[in-house]
PDB file of N, CA and C in Angstrom:
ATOM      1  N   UNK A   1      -0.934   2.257   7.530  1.00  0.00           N
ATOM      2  CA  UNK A   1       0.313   2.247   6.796  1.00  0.00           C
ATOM      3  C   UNK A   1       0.073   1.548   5.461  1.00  0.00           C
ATOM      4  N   UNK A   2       0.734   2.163   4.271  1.00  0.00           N
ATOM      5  CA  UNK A   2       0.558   1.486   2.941  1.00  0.00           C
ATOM      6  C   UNK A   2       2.321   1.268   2.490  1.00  0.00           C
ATOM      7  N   UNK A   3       2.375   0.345   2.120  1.00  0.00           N
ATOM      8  CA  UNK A   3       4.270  -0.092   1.866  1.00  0.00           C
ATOM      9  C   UNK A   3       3.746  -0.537   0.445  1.00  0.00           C
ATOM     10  N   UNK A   4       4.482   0.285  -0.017  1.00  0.00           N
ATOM     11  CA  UNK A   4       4.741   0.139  -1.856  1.00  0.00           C
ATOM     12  C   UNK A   4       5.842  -0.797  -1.987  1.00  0.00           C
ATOM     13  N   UNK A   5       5.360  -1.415  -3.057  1.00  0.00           N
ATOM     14  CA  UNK A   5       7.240  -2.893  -3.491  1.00  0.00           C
ATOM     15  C   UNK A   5       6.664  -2.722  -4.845  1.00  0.00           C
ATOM     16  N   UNK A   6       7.620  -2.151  -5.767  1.00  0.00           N
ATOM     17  CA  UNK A   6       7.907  -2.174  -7.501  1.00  0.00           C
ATOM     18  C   UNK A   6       8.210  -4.046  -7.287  1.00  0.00           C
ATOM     19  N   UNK A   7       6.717  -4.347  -8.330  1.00  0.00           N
ATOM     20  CA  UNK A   7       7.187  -5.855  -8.793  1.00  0.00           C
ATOM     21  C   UNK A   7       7.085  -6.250 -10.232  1.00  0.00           C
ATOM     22  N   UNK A   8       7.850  -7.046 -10.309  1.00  0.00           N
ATOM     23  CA  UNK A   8       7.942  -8.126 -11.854  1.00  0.00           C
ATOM     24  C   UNK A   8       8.276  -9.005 -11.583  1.00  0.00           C
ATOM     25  N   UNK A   9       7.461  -9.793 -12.547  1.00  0.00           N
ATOM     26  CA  UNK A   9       7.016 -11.453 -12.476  1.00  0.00           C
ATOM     27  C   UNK A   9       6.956 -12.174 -10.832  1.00  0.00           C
ATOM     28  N   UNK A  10       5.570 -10.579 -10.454  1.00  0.00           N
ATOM     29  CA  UNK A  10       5.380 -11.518  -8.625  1.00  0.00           C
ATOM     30  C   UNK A  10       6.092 -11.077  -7.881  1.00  0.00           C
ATOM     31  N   UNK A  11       7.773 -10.272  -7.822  1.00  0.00           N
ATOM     32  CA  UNK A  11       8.558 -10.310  -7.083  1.00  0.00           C
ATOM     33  C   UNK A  11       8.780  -9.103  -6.942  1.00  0.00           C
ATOM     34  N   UNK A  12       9.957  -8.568  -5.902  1.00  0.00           N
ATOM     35  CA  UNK A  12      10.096  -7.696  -6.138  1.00  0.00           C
ATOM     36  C   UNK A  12      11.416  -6.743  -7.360  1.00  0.00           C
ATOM     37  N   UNK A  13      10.990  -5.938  -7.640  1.00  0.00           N
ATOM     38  CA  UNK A  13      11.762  -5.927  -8.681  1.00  0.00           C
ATOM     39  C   UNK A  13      13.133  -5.275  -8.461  1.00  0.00           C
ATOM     40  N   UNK A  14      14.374  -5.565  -8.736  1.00  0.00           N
ATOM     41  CA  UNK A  14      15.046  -4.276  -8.273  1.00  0.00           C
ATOM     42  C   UNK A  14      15.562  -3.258  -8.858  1.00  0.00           C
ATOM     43  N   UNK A  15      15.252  -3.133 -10.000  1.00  0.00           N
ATOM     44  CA  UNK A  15      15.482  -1.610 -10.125  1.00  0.00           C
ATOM     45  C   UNK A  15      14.329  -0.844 -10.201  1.00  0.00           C
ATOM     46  N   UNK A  16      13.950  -0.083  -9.245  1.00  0.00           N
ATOM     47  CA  UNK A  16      12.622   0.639  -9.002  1.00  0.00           C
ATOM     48  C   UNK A  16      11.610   0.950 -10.109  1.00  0.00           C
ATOM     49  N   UNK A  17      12.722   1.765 -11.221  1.00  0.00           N
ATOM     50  CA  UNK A  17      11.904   2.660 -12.212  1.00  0.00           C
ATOM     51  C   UNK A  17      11.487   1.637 -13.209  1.00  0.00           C
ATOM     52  N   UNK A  18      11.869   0.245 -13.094  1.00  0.00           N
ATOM     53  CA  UNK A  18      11.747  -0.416 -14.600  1.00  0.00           C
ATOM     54  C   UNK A  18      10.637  -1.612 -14.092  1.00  0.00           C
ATOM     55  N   UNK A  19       9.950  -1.078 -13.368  1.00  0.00           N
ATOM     56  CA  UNK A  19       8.798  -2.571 -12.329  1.00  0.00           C
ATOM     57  C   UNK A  19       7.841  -2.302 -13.531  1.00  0.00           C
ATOM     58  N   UNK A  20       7.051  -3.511 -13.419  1.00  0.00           N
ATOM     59  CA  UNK A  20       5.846  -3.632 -14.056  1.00  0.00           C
ATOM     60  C   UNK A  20       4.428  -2.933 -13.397  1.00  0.00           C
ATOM     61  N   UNK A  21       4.757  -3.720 -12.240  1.00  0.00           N
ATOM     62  CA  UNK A  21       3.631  -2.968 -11.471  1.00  0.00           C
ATOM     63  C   UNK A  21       4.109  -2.535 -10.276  1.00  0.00           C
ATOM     64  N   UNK A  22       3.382  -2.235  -8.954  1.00  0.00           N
ATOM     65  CA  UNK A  22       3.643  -1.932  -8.053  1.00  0.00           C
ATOM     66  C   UNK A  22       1.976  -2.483  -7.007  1.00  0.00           C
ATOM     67  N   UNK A  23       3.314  -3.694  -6.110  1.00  0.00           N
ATOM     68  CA  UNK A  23       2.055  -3.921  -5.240  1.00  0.00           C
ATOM     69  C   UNK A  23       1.962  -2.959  -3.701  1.00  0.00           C
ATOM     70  N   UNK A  24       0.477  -2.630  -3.374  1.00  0.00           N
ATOM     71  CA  UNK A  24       0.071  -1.803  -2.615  1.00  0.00           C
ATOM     72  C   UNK A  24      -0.506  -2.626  -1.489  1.00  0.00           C
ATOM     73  N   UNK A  25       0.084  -2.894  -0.425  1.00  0.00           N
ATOM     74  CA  UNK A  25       0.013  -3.236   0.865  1.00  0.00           C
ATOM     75  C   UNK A  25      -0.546  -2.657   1.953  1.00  0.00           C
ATOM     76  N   UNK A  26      -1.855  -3.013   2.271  1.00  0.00           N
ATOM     77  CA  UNK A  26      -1.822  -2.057   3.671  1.00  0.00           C
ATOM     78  C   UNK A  26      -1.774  -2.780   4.881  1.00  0.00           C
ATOM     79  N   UNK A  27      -1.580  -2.140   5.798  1.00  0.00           N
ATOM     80  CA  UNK A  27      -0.611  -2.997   6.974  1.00  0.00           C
ATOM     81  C   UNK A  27      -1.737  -2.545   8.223  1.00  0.00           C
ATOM     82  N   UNK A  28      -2.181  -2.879   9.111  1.00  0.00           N
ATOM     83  CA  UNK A  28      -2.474  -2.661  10.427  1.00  0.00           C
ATOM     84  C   UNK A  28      -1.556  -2.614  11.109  1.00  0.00           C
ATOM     85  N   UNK A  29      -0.935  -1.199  11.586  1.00  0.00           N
ATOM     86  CA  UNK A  29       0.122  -0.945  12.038  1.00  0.00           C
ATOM     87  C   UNK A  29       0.054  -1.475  14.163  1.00  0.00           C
ATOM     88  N   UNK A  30      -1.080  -1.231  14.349  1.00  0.00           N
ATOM     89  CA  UNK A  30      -1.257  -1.935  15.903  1.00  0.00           C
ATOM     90  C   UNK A  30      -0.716  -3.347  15.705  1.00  0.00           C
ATOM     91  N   UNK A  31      -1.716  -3.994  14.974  1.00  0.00           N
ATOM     92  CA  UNK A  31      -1.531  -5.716  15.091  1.00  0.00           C
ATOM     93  C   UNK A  31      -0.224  -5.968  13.966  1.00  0.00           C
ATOM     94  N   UNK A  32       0.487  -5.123  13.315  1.00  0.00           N
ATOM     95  CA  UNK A  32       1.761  -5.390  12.461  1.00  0.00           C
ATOM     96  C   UNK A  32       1.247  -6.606  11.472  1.00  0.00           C
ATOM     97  N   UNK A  33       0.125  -6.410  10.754  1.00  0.00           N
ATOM     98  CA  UNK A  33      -0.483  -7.844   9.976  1.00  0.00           C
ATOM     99  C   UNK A  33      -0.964  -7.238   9.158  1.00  0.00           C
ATOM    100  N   UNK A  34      -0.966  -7.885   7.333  1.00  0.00           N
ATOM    101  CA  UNK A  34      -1.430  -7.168   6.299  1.00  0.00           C
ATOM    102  C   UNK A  34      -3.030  -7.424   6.088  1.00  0.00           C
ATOM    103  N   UNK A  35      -3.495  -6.315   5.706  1.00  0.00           N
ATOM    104  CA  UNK A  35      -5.091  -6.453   5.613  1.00  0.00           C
ATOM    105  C   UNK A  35      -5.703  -6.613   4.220  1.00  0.00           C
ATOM    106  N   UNK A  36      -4.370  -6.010   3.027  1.00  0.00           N
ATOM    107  CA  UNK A  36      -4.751  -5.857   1.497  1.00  0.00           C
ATOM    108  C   UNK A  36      -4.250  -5.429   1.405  1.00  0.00           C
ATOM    109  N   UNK A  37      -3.891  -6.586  -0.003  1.00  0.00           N
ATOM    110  CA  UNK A  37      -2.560  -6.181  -1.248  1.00  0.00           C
ATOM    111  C   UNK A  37      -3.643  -5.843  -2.535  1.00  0.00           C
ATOM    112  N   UNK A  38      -3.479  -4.859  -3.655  1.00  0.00           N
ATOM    113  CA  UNK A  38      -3.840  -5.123  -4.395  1.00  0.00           C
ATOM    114  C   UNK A  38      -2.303  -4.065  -5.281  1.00  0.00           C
ATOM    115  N   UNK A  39      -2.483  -4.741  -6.944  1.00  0.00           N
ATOM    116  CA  UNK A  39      -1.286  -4.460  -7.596  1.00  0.00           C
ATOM    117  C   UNK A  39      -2.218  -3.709  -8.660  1.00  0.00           C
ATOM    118  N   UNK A  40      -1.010  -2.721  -8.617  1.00  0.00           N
ATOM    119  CA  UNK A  40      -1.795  -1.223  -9.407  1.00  0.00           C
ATOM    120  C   UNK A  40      -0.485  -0.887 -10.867  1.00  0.00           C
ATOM    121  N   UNK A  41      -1.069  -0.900 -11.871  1.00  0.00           N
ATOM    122  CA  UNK A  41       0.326  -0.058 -13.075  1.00  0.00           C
ATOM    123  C   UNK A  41       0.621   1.194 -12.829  1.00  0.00           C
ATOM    124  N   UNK A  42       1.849   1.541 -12.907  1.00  0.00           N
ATOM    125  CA  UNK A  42       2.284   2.637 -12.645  1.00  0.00           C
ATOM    126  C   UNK A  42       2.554   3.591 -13.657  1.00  0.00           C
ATOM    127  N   UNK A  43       2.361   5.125 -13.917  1.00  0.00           N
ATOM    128  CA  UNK A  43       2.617   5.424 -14.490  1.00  0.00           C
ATOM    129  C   UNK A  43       3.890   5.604 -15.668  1.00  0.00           C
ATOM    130  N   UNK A  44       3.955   6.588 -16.690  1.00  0.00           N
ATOM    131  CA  UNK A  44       5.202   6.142 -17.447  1.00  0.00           C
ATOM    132  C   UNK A  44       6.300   6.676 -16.512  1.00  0.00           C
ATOM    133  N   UNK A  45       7.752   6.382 -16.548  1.00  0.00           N
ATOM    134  CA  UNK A  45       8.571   6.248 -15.591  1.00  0.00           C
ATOM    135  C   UNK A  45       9.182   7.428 -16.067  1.00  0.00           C
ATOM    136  N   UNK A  46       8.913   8.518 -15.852  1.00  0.00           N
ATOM    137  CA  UNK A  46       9.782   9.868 -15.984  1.00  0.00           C
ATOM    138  C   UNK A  46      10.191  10.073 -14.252  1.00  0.00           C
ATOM    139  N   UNK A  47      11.316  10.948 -14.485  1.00  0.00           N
ATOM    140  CA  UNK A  47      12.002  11.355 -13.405  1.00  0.00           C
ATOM    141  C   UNK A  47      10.909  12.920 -12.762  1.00  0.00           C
ATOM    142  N   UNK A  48      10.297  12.083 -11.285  1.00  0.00           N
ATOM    143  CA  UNK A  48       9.517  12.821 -10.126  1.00  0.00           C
ATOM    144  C   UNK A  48       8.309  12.649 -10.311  1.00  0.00           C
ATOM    145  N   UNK A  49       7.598  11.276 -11.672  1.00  0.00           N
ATOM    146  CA  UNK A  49       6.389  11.144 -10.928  1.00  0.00           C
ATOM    147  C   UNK A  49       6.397   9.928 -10.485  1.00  0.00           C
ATOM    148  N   UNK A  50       6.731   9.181 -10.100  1.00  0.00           N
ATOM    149  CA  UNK A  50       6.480   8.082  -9.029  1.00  0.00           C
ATOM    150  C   UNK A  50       6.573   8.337  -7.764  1.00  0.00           C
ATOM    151  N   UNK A  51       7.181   9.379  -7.430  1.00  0.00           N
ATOM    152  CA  UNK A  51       7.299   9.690  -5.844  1.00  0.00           C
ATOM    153  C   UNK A  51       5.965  10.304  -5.590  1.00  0.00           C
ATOM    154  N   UNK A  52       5.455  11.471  -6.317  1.00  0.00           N
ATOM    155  CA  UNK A  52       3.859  12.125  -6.314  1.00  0.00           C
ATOM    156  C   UNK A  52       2.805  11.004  -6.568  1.00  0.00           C
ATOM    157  N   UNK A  53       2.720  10.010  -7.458  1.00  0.00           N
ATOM    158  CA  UNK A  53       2.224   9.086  -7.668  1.00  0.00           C
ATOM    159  C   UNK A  53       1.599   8.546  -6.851  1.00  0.00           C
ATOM    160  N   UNK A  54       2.522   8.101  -5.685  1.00  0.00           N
ATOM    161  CA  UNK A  54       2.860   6.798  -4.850  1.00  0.00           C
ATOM    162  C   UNK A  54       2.263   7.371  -3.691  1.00  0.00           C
ATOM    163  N   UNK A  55       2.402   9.172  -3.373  1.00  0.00           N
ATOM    164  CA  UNK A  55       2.348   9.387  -2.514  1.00  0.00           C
ATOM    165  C   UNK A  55       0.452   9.820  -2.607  1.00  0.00           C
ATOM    166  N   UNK A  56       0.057  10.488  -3.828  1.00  0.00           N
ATOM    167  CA  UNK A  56      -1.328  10.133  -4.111  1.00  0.00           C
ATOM    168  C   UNK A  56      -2.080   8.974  -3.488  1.00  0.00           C
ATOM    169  N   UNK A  57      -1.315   7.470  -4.216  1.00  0.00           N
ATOM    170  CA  UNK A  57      -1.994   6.275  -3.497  1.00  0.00           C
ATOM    171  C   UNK A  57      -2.008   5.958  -2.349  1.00  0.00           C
ATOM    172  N   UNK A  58      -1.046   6.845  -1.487  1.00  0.00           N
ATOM    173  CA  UNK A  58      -1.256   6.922   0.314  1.00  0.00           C
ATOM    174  C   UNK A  58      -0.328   5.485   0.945  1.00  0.00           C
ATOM    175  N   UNK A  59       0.982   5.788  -0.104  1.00  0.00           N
ATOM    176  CA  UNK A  59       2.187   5.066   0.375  1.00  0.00           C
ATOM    177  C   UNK A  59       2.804   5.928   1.456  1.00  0.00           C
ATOM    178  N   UNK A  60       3.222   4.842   2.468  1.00  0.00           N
ATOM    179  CA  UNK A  60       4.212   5.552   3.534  1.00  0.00           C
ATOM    180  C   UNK A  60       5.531   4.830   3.686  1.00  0.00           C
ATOM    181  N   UNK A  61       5.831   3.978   3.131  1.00  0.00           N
ATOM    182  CA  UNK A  61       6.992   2.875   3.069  1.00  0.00           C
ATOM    183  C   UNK A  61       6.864   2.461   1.410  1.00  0.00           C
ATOM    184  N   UNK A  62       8.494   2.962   0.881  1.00  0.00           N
ATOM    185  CA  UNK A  62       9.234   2.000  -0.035  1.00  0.00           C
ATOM    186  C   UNK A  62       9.808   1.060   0.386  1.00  0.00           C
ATOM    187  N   UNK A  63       9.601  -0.070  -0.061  1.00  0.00           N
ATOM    188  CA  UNK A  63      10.355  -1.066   0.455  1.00  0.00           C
ATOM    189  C   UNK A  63      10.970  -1.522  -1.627  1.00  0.00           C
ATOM    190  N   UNK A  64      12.714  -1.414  -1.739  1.00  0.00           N
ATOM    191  CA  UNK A  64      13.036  -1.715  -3.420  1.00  0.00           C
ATOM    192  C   UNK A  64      14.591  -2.212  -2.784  1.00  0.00           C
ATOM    193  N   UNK A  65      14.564  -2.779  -4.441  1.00  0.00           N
ATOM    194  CA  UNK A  65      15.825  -3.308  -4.489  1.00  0.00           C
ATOM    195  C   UNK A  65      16.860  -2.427  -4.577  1.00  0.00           C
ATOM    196  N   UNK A  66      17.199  -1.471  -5.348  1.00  0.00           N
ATOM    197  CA  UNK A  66      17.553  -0.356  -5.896  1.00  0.00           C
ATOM    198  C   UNK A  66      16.904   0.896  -6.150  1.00  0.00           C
ATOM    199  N   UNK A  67      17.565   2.017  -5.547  1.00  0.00           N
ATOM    200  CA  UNK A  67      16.939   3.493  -5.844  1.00  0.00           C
ATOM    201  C   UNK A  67      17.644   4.359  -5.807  1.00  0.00           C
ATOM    202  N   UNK A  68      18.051   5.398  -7.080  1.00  0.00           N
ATOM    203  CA  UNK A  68      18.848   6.407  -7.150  1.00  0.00           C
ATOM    204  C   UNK A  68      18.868   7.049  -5.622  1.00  0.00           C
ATOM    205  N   UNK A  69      19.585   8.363  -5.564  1.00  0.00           N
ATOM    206  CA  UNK A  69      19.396   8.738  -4.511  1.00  0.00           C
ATOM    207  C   UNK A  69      18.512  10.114  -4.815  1.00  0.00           C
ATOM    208  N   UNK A  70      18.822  10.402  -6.125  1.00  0.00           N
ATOM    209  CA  UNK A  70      18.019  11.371  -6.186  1.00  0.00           C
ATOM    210  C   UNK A  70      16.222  11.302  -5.880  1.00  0.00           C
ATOM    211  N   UNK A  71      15.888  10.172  -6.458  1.00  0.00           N
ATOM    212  CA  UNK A  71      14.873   9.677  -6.241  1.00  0.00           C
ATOM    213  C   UNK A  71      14.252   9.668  -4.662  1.00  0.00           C
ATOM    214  N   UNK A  72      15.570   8.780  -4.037  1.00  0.00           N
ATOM    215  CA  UNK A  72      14.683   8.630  -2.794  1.00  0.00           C
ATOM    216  C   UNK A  72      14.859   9.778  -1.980  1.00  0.00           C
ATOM    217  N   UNK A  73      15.284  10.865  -1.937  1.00  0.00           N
ATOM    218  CA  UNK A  73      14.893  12.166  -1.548  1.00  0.00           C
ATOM    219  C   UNK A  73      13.461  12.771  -2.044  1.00  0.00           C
ATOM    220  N   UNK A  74      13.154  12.376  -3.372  1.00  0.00           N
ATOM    221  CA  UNK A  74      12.146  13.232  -3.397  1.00  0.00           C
ATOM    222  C   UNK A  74      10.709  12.316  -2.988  1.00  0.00           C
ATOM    223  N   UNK A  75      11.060  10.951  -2.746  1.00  0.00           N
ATOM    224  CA  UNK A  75      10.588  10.460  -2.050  1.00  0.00           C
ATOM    225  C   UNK A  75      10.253  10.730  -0.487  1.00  0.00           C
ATOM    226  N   UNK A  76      10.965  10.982   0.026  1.00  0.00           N
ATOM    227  CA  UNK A  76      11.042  11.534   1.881  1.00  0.00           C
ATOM    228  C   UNK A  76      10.792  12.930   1.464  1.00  0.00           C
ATOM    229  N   UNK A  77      11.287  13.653   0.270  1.00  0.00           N
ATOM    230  CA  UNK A  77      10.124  14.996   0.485  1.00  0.00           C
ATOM    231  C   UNK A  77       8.502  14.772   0.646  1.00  0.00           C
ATOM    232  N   UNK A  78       8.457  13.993  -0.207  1.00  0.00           N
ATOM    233  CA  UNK A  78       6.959  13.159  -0.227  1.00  0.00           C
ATOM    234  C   UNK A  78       6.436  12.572   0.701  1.00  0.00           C
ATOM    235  N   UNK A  79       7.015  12.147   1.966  1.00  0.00           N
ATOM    236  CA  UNK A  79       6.309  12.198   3.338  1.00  0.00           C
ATOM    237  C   UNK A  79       7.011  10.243   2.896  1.00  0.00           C
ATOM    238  N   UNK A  80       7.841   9.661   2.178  1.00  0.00           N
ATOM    239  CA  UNK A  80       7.776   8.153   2.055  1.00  0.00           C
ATOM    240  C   UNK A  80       8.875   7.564   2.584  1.00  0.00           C
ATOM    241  N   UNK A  81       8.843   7.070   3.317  1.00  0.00           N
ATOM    242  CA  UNK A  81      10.609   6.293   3.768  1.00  0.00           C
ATOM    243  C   UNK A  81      10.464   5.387   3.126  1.00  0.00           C
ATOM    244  N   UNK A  82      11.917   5.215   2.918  1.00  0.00           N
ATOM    245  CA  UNK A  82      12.483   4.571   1.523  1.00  0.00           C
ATOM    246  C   UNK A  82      13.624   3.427   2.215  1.00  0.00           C
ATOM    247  N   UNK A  83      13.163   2.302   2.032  1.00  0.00           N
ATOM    248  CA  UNK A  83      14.316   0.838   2.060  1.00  0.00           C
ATOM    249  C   UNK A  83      15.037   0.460   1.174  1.00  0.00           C
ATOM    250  N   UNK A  84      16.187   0.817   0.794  1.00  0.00           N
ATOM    251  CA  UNK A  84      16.920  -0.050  -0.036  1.00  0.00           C
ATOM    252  C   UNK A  84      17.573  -0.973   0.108  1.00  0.00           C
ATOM    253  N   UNK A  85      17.879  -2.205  -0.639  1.00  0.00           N
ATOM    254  CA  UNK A  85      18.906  -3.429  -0.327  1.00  0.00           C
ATOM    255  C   UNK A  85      17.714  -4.417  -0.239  1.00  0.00           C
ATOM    256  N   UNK A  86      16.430  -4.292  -0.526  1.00  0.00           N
ATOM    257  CA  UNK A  86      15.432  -5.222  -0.461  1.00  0.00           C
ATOM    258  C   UNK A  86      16.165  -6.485  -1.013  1.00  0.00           C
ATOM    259  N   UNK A  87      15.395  -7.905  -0.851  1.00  0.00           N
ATOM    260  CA  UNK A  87      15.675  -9.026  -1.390  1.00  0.00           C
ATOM    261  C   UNK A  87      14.724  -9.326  -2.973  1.00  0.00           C
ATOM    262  N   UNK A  88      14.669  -9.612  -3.410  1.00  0.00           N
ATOM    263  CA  UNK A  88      13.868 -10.115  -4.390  1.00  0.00           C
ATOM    264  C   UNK A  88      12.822 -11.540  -4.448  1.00  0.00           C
ATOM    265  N   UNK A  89      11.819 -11.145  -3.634  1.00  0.00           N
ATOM    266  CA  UNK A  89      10.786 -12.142  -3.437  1.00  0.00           C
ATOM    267  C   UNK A  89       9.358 -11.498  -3.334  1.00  0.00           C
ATOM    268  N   UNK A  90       8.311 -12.609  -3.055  1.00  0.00           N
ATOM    269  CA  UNK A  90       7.155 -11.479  -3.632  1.00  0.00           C
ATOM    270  C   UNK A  90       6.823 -10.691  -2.084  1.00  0.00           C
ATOM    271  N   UNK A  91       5.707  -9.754  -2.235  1.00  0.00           N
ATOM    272  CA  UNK A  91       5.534  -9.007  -1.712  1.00  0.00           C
ATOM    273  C   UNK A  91       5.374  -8.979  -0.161  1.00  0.00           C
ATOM    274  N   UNK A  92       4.377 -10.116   0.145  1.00  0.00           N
ATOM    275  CA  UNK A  92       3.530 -10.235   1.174  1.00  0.00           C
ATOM    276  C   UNK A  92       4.575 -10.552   2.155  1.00  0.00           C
ATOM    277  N   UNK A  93       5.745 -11.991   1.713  1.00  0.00           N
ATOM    278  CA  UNK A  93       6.586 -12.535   2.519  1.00  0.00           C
ATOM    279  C   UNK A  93       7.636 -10.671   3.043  1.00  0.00           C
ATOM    280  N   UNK A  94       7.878 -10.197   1.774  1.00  0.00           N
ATOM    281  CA  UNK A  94       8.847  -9.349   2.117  1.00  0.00           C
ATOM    282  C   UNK A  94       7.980  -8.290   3.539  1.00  0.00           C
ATOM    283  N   UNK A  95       6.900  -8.025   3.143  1.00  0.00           N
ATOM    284  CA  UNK A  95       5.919  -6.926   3.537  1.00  0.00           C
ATOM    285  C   UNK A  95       6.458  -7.672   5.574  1.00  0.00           C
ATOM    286  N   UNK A  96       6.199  -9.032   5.538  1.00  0.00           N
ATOM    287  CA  UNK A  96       5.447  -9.861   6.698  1.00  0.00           C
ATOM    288  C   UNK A  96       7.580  -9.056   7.334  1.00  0.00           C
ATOM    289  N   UNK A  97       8.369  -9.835   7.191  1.00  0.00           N
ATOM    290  CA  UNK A  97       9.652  -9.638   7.274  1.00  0.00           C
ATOM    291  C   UNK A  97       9.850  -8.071   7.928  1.00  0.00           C
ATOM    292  N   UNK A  98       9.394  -7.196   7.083  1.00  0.00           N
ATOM    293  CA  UNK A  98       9.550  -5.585   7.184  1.00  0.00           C
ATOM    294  C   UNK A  98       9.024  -5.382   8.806  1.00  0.00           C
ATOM    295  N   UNK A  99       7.638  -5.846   9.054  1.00  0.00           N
ATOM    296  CA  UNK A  99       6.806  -5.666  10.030  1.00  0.00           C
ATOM    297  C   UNK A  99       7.347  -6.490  11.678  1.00  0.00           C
ATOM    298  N   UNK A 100       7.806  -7.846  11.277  1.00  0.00           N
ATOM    299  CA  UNK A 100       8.655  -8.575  12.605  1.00  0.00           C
ATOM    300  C   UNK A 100       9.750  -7.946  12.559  1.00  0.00           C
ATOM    301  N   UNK A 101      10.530  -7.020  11.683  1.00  0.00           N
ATOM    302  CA  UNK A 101      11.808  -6.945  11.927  1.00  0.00           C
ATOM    303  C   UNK A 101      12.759  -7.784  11.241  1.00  0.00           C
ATOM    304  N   UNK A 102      12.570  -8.665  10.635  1.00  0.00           N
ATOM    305  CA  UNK A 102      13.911  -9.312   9.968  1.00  0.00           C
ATOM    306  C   UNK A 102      14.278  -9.081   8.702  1.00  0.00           C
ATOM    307  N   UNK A 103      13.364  -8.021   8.336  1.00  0.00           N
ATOM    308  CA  UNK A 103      13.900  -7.899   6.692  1.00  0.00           C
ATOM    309  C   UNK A 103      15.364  -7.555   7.024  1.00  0.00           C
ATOM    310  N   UNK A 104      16.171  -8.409   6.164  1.00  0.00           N
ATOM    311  CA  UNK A 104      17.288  -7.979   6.164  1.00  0.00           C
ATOM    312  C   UNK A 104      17.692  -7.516   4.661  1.00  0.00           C
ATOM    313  N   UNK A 105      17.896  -6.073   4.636  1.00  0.00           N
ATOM    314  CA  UNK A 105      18.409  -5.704   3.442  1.00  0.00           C
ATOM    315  C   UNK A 105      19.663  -5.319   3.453  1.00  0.00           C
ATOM    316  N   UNK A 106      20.545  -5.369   1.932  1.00  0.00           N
ATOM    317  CA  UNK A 106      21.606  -5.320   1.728  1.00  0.00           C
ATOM    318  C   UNK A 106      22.100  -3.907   1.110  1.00  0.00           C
ATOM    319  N   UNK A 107      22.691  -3.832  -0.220  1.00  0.00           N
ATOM    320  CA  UNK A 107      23.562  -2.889  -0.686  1.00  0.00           C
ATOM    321  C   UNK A 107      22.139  -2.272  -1.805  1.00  0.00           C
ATOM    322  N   UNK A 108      22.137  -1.316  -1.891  1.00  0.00           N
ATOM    323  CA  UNK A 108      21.574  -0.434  -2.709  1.00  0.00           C
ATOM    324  C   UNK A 108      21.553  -1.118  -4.124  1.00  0.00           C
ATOM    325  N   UNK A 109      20.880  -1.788  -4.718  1.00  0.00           N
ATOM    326  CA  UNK A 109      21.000  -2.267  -6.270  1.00  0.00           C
ATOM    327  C   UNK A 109      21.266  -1.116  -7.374  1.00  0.00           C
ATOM    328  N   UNK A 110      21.210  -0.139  -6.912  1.00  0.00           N
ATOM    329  CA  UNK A 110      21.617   0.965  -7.789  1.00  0.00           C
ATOM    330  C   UNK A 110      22.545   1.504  -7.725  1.00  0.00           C
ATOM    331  N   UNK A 111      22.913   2.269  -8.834  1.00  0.00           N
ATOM    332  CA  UNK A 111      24.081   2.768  -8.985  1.00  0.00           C
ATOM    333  C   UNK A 111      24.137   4.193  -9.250  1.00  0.00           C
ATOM    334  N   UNK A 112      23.090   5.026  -9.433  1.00  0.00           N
ATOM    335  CA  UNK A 112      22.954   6.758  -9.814  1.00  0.00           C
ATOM    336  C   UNK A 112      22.353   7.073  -8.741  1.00  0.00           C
TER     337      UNK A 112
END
């Protein structure tokens, strides 16, 4: 499993399209424990390549603060389930949260 989180300044960011980078997590899905993060720039932010992008780098989990909806459809066309209502903290803690179960996310930070 690879869980994508759009971050700025370390955290996560919440509005998807406007992150600096994007850290890339991979998870040992048996033992639910991260094995490697490394943070990659993302391309320029036009509407439908971050979902191809993401799905290139062999993301299977969005985990964001905010995401159109148009977006996160073409995301799950893209084989990616998509979390919205993330918190804004850095990656690893959020990543660790996702994997026990307690991420608790809230309201969609977006608004389109």
């Amino acid at each position: 499993m690879k869980i994508a989180i759009p971050v700025v300044d370390g955290q996560l960011c919440l509005h998807f399209g406007h992150c600096a980078h994007f850290a890339l997590v991979d998870v040992d899905e048996a033992a639910r424990k991260i094995t490697a993060t490394k943070l990659v720039d993302p391309p320029a932010h036009e509407p439908g390549v971050l979902p191809k992008w993401l799905h290139e780098q062999g993301a299977t989990v969005i985990l964001a603060g905010g995401m159109g909806t148009r977006a996160q459809d073409l995301f799950k066309q893209n084989g990616i389930a998509v979390v919205v209502g993330c918190p804004s903290i850095a990656p690893e803690p959020l990543v660790a949260a996702y994997l026990s179960g307690s991420l608790v996310s809230g309201d969609n930070a977006c608004d389109h």
